[in-house]
PDB file of N, CA and C in Angstrom:
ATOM      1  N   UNK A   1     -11.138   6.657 -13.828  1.00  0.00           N
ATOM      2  CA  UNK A   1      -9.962   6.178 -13.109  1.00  0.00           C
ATOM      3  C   UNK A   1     -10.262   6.113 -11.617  1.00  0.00           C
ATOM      4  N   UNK A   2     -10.103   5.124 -11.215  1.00  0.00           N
ATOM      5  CA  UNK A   2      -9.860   4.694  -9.666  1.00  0.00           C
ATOM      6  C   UNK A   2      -9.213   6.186  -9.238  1.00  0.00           C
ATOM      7  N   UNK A   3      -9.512   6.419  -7.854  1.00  0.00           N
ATOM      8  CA  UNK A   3      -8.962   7.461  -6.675  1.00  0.00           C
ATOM      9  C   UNK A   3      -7.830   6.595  -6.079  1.00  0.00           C
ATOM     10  N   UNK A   4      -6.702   7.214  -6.388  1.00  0.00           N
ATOM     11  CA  UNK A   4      -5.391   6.619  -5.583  1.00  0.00           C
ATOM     12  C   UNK A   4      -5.691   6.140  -4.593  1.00  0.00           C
ATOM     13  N   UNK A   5      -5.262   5.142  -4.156  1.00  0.00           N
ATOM     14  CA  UNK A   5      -5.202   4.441  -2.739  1.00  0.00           C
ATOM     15  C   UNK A   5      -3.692   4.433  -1.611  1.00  0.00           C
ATOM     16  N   UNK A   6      -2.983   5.112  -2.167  1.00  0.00           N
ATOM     17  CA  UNK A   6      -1.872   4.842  -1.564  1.00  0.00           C
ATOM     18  C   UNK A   6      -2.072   6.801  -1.457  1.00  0.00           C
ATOM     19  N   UNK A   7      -1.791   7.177  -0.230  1.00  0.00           N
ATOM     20  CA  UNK A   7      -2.218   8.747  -0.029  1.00  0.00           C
ATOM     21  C   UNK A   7      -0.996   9.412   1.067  1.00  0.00           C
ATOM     22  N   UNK A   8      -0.356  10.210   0.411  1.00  0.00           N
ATOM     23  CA  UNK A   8       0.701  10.926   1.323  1.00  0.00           C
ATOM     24  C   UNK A   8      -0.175  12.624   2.235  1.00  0.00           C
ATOM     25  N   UNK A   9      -0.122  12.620   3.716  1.00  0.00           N
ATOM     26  CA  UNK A   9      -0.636  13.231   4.149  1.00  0.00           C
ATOM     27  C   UNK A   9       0.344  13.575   5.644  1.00  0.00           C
ATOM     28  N   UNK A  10       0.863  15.144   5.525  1.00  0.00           N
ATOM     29  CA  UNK A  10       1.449  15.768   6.595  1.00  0.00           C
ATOM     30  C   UNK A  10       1.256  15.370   7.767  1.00  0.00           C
ATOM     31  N   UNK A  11      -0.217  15.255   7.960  1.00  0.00           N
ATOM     32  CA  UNK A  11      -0.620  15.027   8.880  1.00  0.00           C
ATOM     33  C   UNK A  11      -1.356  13.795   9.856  1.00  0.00           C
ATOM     34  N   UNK A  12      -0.952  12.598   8.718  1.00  0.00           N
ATOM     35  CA  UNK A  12      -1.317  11.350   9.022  1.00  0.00           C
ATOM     36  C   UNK A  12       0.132  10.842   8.883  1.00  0.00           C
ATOM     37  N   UNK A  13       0.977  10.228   9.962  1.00  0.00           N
ATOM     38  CA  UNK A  13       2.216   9.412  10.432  1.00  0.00           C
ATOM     39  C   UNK A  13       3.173  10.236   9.139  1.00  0.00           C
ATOM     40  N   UNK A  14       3.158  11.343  10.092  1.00  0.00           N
ATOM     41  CA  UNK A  14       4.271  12.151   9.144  1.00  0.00           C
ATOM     42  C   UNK A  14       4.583  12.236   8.324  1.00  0.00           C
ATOM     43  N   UNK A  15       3.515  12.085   6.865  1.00  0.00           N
ATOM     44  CA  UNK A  15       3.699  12.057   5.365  1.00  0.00           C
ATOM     45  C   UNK A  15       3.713  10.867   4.974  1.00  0.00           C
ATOM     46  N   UNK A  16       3.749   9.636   5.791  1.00  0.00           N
ATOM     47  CA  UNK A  16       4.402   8.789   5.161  1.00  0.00           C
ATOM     48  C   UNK A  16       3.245   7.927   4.310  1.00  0.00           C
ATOM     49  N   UNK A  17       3.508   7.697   3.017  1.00  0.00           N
ATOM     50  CA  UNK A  17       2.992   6.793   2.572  1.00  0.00           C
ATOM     51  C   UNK A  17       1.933   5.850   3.143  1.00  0.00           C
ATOM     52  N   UNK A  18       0.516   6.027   3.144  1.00  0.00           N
ATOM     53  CA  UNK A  18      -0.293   4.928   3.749  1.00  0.00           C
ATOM     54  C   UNK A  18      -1.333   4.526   2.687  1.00  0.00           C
ATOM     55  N   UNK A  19      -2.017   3.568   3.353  1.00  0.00           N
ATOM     56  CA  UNK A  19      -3.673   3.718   2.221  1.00  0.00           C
ATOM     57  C   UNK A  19      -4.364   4.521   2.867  1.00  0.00           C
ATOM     58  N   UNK A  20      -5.410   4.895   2.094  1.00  0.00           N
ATOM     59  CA  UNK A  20      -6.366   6.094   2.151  1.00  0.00           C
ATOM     60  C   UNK A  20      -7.375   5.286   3.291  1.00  0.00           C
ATOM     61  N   UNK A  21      -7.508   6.280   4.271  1.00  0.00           N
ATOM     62  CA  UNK A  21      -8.294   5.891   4.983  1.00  0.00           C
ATOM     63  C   UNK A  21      -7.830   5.440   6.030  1.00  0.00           C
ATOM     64  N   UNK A  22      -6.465   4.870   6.201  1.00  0.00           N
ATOM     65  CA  UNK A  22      -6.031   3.992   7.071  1.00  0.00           C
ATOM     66  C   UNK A  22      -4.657   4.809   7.906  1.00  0.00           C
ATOM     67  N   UNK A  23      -3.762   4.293   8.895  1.00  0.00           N
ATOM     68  CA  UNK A  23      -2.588   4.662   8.955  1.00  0.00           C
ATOM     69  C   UNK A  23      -1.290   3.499   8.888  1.00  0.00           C
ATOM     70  N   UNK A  24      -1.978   2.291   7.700  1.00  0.00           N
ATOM     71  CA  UNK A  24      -0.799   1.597   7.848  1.00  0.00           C
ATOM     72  C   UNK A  24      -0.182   1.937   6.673  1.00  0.00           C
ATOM     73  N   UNK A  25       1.104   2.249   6.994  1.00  0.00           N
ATOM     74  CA  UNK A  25       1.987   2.629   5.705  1.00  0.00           C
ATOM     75  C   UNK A  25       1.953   0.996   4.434  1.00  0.00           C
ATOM     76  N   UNK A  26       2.439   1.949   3.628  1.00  0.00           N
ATOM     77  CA  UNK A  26       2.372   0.988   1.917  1.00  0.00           C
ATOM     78  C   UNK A  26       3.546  -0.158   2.165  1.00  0.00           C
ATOM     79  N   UNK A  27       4.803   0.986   3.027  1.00  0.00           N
ATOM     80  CA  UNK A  27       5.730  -0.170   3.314  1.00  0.00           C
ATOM     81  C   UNK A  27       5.763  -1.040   3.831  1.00  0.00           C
ATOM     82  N   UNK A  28       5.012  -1.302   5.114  1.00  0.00           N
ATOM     83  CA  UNK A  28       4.640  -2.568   5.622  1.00  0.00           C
ATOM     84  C   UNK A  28       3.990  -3.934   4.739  1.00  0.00           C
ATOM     85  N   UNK A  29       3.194  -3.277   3.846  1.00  0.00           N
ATOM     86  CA  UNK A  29       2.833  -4.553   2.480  1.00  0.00           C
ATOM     87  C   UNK A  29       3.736  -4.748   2.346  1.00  0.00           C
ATOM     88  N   UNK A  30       4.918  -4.069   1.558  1.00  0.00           N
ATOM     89  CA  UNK A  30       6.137  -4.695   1.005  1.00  0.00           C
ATOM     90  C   UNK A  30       6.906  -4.990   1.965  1.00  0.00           C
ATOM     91  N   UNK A  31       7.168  -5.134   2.917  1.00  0.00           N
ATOM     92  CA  UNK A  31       8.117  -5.435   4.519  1.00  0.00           C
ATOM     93  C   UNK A  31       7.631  -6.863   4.354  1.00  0.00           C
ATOM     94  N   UNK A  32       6.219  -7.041   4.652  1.00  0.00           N
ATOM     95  CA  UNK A  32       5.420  -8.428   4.071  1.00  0.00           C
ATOM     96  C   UNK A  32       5.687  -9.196   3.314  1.00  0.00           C
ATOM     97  N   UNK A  33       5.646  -8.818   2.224  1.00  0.00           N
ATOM     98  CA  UNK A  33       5.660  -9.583   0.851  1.00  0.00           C
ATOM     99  C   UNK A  33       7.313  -9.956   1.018  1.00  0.00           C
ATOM    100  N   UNK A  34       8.247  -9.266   0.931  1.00  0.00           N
ATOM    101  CA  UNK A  34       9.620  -9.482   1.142  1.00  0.00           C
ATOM    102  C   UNK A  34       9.845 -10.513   2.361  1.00  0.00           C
ATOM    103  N   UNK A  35       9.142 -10.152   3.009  1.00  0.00           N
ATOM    104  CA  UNK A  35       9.688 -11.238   4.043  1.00  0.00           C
ATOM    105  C   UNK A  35       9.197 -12.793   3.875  1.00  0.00           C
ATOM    106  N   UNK A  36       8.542 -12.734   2.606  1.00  0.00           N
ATOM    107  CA  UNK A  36       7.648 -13.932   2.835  1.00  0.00           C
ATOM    108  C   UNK A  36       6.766 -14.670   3.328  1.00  0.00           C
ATOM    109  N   UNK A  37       5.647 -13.828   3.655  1.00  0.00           N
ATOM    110  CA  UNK A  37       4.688 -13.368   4.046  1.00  0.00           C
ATOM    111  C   UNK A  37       3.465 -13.543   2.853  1.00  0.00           C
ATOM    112  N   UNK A  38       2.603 -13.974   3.149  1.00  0.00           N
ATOM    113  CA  UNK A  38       1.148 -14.202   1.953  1.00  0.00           C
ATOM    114  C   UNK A  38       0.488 -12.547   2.230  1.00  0.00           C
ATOM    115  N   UNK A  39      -0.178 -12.292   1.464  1.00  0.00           N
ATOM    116  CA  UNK A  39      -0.777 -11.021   1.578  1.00  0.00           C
ATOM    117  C   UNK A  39      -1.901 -11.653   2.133  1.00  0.00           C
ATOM    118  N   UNK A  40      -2.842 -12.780   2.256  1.00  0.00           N
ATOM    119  CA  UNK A  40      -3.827 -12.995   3.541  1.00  0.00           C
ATOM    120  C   UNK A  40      -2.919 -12.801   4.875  1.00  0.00           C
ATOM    121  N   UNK A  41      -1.696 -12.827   4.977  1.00  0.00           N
ATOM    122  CA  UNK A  41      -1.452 -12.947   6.147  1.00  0.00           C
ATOM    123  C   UNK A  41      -0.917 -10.906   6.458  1.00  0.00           C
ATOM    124  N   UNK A  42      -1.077 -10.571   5.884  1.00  0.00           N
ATOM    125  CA  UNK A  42      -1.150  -8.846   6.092  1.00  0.00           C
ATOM    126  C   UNK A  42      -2.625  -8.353   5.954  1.00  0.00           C
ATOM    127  N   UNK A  43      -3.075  -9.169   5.618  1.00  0.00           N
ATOM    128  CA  UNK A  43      -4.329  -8.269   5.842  1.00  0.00           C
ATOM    129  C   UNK A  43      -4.893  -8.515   6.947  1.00  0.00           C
ATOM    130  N   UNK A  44      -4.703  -9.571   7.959  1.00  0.00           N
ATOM    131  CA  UNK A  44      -4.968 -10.261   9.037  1.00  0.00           C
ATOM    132  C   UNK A  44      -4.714  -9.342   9.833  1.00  0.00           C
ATOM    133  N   UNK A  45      -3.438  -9.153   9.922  1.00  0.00           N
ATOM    134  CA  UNK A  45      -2.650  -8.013  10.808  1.00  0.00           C
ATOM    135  C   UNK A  45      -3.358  -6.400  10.374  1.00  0.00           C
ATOM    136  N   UNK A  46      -3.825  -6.235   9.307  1.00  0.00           N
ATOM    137  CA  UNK A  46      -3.980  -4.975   9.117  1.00  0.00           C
ATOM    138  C   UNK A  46      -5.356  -4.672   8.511  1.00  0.00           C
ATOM    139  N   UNK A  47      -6.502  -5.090   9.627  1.00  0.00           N
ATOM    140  CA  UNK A  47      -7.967  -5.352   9.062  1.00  0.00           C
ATOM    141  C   UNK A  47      -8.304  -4.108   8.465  1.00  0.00           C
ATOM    142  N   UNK A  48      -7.393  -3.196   8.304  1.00  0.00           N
ATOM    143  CA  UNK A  48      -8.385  -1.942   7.904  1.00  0.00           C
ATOM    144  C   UNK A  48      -7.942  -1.756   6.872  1.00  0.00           C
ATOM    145  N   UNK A  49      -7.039  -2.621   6.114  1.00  0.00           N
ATOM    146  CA  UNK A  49      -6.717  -2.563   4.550  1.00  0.00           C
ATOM    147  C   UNK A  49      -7.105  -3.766   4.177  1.00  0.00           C
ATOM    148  N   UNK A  50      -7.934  -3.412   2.951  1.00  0.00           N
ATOM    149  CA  UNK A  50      -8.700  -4.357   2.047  1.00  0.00           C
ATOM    150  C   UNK A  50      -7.784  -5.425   1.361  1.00  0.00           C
ATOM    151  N   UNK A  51      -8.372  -5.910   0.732  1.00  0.00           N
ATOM    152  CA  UNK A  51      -7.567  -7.458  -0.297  1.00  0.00           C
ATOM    153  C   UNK A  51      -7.766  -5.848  -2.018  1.00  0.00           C
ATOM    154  N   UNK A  52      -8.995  -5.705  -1.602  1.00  0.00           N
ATOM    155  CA  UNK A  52      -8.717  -4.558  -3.408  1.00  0.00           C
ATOM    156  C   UNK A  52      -7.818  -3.520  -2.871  1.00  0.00           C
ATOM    157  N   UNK A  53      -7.061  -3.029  -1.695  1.00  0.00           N
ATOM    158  CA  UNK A  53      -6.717  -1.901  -1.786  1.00  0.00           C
ATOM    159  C   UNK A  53      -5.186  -2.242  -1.862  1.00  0.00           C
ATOM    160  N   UNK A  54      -5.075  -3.702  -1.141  1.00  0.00           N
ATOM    161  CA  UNK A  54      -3.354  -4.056  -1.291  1.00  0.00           C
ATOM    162  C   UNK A  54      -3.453  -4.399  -2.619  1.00  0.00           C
ATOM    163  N   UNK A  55      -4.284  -5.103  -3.331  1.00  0.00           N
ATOM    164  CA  UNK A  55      -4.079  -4.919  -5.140  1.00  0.00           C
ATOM    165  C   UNK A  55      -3.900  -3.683  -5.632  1.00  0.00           C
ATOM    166  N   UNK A  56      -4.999  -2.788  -5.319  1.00  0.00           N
ATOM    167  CA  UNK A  56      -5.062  -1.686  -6.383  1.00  0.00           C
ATOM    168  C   UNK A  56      -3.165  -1.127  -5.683  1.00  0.00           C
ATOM    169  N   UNK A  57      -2.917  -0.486  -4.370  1.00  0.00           N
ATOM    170  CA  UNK A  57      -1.349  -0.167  -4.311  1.00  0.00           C
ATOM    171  C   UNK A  57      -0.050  -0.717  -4.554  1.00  0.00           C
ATOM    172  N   UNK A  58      -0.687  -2.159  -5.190  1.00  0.00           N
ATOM    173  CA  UNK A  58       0.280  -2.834  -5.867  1.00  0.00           C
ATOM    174  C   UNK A  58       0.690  -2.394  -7.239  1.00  0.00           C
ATOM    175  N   UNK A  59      -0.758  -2.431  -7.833  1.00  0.00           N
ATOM    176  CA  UNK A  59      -0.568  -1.889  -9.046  1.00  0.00           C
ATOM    177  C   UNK A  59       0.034  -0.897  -9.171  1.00  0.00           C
ATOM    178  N   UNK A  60      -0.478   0.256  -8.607  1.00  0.00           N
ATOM    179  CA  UNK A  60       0.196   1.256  -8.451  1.00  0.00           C
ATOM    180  C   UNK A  60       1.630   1.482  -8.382  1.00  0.00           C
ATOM    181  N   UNK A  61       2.292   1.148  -7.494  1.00  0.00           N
ATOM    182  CA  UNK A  61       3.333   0.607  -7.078  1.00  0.00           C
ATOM    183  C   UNK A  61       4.265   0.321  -8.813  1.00  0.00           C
ATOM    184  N   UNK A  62       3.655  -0.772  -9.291  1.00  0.00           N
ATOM    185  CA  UNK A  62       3.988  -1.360 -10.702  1.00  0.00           C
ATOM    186  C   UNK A  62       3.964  -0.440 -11.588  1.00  0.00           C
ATOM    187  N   UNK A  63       2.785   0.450 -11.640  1.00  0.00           N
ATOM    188  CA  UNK A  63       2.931   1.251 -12.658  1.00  0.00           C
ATOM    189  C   UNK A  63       3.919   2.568 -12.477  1.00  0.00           C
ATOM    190  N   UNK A  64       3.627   3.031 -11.541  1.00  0.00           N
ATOM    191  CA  UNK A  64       4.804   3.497 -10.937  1.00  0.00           C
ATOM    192  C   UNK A  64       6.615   3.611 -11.485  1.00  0.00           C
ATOM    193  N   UNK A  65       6.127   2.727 -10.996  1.00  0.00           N
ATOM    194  CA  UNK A  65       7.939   2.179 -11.225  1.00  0.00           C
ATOM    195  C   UNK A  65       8.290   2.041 -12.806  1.00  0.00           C
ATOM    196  N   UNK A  66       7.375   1.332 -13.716  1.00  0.00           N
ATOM    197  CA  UNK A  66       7.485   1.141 -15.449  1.00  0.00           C
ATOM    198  C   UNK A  66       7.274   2.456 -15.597  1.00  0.00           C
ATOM    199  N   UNK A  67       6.451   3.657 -15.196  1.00  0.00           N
ATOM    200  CA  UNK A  67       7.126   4.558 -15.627  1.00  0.00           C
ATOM    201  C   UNK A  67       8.230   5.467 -15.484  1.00  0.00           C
ATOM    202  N   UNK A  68       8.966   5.042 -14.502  1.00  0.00           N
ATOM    203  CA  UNK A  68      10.218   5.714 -14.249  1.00  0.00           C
ATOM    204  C   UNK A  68      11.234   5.394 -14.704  1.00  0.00           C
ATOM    205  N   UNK A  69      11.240   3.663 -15.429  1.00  0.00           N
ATOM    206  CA  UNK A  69      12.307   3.073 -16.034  1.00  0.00           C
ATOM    207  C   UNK A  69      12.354   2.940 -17.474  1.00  0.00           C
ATOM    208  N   UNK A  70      10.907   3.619 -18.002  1.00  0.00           N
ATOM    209  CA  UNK A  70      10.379   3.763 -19.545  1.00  0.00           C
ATOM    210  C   UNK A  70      11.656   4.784 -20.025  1.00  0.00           C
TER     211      UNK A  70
END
């Protein structure tokens, strides 16, 4: 199994939700995507998150959620 990519840390922007490695929060993808926004055009803005890492926290994200509504 893949190492989570989406990583909550006290001490990186106050817990909040980011990718690993990075400090842009998960919510800003979805701030993106909602706004209508291409995900080339977030990764532009946010060179230090990958095209596999906004997939893989998508997924995540997806699976996520199907299991909370299972």
């Amino acid at each position: 199994m893949l190492e989570r990519v989406i990583v909550i840390d006290p001490d990186v922007m106050n817990g909040t939700p980011c990718f690993r490695g990075t400090r842009v929060p998960f919510k800003n993808l979805i701030d993106y995507l909602e706004g209508g926004h291409s995900l080339g055009e977030f990764l532009l803005q946010f060179p230090t998150v990958t095209r596999e890492m906004a997939v893989q926290a998508l997924e995540e994200a997806k699976d996520s959620l199907l299991a909370r509504i299972a």
